[in-house]
PDB file of N, CA and C in Angstrom:
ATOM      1  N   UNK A   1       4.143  -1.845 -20.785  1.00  0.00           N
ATOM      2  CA  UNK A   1       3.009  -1.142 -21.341  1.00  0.00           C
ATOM      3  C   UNK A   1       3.493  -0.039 -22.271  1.00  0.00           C
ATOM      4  N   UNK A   2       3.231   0.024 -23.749  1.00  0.00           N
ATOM      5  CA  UNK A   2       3.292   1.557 -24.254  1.00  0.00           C
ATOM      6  C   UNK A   2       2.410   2.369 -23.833  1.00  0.00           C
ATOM      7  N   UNK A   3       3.121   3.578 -24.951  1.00  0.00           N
ATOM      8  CA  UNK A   3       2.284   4.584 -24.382  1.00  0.00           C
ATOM      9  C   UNK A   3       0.896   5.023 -24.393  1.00  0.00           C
ATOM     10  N   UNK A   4       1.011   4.321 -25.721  1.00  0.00           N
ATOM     11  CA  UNK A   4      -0.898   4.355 -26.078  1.00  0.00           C
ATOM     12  C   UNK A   4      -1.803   3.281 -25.270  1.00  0.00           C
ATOM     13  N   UNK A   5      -1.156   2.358 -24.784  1.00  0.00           N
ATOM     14  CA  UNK A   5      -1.587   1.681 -23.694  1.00  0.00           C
ATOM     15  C   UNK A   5      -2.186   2.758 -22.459  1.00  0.00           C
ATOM     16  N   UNK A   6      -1.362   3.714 -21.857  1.00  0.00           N
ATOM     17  CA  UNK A   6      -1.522   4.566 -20.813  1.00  0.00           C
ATOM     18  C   UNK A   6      -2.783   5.486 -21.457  1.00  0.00           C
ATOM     19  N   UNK A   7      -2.190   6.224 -22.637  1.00  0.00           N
ATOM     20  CA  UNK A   7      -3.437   6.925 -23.108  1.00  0.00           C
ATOM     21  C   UNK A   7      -4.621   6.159 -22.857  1.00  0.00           C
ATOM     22  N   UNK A   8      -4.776   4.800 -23.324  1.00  0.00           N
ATOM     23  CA  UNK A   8      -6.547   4.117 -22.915  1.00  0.00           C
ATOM     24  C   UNK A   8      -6.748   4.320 -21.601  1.00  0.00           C
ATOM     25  N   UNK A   9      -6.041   4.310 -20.920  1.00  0.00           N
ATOM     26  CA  UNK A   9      -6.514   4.098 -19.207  1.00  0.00           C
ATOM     27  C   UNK A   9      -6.610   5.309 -18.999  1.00  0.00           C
ATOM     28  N   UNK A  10      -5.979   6.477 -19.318  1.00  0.00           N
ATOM     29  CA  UNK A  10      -6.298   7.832 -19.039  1.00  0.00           C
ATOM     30  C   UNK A  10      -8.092   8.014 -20.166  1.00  0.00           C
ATOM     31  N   UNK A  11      -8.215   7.577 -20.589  1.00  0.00           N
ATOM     32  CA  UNK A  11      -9.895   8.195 -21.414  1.00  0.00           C
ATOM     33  C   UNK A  11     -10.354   7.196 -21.021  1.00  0.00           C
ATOM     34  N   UNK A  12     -10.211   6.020 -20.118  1.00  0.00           N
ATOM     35  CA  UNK A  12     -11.423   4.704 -19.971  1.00  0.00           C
ATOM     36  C   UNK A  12     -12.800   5.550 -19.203  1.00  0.00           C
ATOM     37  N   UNK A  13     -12.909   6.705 -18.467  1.00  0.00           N
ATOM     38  CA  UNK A  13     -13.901   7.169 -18.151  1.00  0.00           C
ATOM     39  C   UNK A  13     -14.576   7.766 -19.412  1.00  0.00           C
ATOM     40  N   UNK A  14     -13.896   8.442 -20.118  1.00  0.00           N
ATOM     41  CA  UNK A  14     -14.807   9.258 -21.102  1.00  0.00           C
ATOM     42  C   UNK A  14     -14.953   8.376 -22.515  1.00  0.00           C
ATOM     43  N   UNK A  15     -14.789   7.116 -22.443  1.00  0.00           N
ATOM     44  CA  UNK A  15     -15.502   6.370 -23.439  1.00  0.00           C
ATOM     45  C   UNK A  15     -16.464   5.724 -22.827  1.00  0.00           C
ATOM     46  N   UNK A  16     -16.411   5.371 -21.896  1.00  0.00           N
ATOM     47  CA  UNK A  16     -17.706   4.537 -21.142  1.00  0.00           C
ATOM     48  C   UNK A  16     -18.759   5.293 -21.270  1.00  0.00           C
ATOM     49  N   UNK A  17     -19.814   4.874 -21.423  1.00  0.00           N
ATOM     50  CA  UNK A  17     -21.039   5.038 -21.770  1.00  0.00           C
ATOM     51  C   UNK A  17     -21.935   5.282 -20.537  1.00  0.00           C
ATOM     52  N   UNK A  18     -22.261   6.685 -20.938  1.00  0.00           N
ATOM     53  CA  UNK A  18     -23.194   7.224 -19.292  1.00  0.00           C
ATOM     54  C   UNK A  18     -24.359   7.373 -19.163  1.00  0.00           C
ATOM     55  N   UNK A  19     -25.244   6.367 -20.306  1.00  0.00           N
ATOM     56  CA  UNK A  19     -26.423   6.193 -20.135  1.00  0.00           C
ATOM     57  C   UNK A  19     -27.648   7.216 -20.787  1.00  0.00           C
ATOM     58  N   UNK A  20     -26.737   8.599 -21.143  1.00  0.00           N
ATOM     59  CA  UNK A  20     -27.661   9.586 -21.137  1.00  0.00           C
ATOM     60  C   UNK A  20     -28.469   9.288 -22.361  1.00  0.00           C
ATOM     61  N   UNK A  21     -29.708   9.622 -23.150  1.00  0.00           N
ATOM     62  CA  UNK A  21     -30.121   9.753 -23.867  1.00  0.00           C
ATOM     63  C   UNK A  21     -30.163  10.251 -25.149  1.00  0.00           C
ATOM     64  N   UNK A  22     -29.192  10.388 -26.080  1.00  0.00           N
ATOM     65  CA  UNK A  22     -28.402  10.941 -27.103  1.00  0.00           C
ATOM     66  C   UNK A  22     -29.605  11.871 -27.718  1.00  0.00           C
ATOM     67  N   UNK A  23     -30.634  11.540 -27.666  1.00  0.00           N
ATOM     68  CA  UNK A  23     -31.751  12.373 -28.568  1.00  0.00           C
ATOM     69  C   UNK A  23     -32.138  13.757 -27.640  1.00  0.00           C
ATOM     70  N   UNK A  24     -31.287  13.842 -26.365  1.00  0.00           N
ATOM     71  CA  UNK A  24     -32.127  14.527 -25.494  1.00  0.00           C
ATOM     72  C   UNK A  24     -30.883  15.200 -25.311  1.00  0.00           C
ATOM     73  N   UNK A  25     -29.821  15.338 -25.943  1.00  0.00           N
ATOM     74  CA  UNK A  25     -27.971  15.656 -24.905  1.00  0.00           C
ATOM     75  C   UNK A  25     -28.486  17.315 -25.638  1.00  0.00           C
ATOM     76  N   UNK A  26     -28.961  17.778 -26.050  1.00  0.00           N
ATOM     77  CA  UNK A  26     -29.291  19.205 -26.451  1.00  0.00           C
ATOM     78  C   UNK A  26     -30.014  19.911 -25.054  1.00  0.00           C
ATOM     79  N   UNK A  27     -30.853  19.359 -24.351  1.00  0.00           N
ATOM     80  CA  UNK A  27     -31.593  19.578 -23.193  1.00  0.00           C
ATOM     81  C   UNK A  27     -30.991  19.670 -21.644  1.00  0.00           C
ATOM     82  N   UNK A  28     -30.765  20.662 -20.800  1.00  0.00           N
ATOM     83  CA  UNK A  28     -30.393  20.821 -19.680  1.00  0.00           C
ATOM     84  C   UNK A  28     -31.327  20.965 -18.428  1.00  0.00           C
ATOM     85  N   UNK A  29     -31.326  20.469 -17.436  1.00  0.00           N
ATOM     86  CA  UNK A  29     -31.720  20.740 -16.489  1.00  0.00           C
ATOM     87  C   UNK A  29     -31.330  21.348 -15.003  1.00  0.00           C
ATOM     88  N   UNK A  30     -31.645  22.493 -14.757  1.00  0.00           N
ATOM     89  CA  UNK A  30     -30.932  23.212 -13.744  1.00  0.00           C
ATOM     90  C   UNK A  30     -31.834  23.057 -12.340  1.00  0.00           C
ATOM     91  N   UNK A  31     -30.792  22.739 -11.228  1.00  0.00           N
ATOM     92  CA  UNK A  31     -31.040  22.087 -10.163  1.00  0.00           C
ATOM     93  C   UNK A  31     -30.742  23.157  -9.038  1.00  0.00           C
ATOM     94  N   UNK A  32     -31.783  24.173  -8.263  1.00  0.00           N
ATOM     95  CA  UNK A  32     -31.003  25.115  -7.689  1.00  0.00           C
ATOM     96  C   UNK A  32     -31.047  24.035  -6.299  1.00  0.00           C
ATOM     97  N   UNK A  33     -29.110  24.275  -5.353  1.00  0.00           N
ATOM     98  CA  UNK A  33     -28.526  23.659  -4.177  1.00  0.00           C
ATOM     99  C   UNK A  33     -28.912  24.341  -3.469  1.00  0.00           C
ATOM    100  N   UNK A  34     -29.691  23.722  -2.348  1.00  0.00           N
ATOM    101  CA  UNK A  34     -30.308  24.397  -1.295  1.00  0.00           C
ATOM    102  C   UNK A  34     -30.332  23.569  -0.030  1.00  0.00           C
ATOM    103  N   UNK A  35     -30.336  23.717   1.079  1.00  0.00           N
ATOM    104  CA  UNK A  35     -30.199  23.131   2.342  1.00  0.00           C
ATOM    105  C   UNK A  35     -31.890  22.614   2.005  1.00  0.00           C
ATOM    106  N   UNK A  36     -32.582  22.742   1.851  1.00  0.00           N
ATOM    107  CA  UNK A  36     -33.783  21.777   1.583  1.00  0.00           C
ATOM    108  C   UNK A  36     -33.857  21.052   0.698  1.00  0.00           C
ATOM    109  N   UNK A  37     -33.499  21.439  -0.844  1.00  0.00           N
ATOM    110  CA  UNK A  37     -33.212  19.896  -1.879  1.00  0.00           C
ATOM    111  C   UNK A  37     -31.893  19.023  -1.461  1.00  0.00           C
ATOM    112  N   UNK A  38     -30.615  19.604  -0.663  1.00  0.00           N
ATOM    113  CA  UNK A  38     -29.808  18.617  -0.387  1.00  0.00           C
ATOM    114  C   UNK A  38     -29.939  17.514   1.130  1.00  0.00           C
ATOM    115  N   UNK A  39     -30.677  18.357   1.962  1.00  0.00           N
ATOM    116  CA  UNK A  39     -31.112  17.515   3.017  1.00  0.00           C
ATOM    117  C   UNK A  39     -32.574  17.415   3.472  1.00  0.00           C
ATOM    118  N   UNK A  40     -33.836  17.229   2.677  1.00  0.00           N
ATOM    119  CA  UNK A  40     -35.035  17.348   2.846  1.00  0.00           C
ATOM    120  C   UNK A  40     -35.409  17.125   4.456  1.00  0.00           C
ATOM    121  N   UNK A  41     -35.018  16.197   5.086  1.00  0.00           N
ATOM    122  CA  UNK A  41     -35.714  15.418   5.852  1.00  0.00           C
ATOM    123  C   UNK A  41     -35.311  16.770   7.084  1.00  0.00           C
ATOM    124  N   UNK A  42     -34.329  17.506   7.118  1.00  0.00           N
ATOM    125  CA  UNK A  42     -33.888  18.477   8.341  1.00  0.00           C
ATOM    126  C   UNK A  42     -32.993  17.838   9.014  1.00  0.00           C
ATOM    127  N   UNK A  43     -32.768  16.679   8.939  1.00  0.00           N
ATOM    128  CA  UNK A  43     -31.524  15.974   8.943  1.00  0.00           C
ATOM    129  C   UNK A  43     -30.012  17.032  10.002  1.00  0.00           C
ATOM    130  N   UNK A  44     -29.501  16.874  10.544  1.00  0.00           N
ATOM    131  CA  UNK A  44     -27.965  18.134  10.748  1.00  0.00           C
ATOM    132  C   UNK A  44     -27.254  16.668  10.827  1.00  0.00           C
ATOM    133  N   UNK A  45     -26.027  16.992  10.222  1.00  0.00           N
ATOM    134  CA  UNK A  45     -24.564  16.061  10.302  1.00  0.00           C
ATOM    135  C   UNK A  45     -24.364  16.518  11.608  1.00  0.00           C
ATOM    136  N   UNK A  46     -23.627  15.114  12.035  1.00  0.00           N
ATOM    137  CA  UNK A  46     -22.969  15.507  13.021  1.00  0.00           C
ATOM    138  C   UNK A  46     -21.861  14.278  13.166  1.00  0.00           C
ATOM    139  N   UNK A  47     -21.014  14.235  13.906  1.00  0.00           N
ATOM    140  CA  UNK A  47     -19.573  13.334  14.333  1.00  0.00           C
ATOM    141  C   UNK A  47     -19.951  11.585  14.110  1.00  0.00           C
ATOM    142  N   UNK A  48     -21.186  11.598  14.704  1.00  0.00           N
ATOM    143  CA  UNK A  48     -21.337  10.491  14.192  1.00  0.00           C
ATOM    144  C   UNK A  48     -21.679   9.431  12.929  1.00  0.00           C
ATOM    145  N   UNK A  49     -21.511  10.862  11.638  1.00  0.00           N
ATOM    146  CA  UNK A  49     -21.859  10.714  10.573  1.00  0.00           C
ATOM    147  C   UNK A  49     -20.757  10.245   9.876  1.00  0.00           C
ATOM    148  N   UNK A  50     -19.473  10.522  10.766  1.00  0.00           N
ATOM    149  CA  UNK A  50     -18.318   9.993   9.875  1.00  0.00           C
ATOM    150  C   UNK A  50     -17.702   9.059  10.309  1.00  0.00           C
ATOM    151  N   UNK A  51     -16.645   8.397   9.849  1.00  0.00           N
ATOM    152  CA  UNK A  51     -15.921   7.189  10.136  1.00  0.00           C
ATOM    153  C   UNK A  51     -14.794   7.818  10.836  1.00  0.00           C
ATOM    154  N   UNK A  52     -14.210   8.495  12.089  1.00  0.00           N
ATOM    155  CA  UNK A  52     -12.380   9.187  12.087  1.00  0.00           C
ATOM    156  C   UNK A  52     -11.758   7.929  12.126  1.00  0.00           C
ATOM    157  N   UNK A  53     -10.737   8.537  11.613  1.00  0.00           N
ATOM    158  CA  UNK A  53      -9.603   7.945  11.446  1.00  0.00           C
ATOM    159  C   UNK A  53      -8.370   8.645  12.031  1.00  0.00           C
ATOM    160  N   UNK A  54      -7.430   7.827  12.668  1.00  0.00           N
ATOM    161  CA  UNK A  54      -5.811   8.366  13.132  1.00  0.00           C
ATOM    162  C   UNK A  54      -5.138   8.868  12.095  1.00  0.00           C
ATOM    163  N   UNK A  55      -4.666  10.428  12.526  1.00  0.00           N
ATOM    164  CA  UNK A  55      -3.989  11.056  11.696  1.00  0.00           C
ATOM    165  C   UNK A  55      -2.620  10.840  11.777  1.00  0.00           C
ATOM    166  N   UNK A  56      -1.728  10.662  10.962  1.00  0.00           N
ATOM    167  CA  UNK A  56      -0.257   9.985  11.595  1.00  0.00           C
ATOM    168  C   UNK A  56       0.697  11.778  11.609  1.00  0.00           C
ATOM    169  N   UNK A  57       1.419  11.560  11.893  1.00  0.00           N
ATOM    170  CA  UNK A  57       2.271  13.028  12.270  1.00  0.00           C
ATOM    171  C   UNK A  57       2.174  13.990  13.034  1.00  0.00           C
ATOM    172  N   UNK A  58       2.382  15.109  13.118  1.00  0.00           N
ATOM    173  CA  UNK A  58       2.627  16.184  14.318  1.00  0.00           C
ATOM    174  C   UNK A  58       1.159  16.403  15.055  1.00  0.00           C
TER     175      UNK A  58
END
C-alpha cells in the first residue's frame, strides 16, 4: 500500500456523506443533556444492563 493509499483510509469518514442538508448546514440546534431528555421513561441502569466480561491480569 502507498502512502496516499493510507491517507484515503484515514479521511474515508470525512468524505462519506452524512446526510445533512447542505441548504440548512448554516442552522444549529442546541439540545440541553438532562437526566429527563436522556432517559425519559425513569428508567435507572443497573448490572444487568451490561454484558461483563473477564478481566485478564492482576
Amino acid at each position: 500500500k502507498s502512502s496516499n493509499d493510507n491517507d484515503d483510509d484515514d479521511n474515508r469518514f470525512i468524505d462519506n456523506d452524512t446526510g445533512a442538508d447542505p441548504s440548512q448546514s448554516n442552522e444549529m440546534e442546541t439540545v440541553q443533556i438532562t437526566e429527563r431528555t436522556v432517559n425519559p421513561r425513569g428508567e435507572k441502569t443497573s448490572p444487568h444492563d451490561f454484558q461483563l466480561l473477564k478481566v485478564l491480569g492482576k
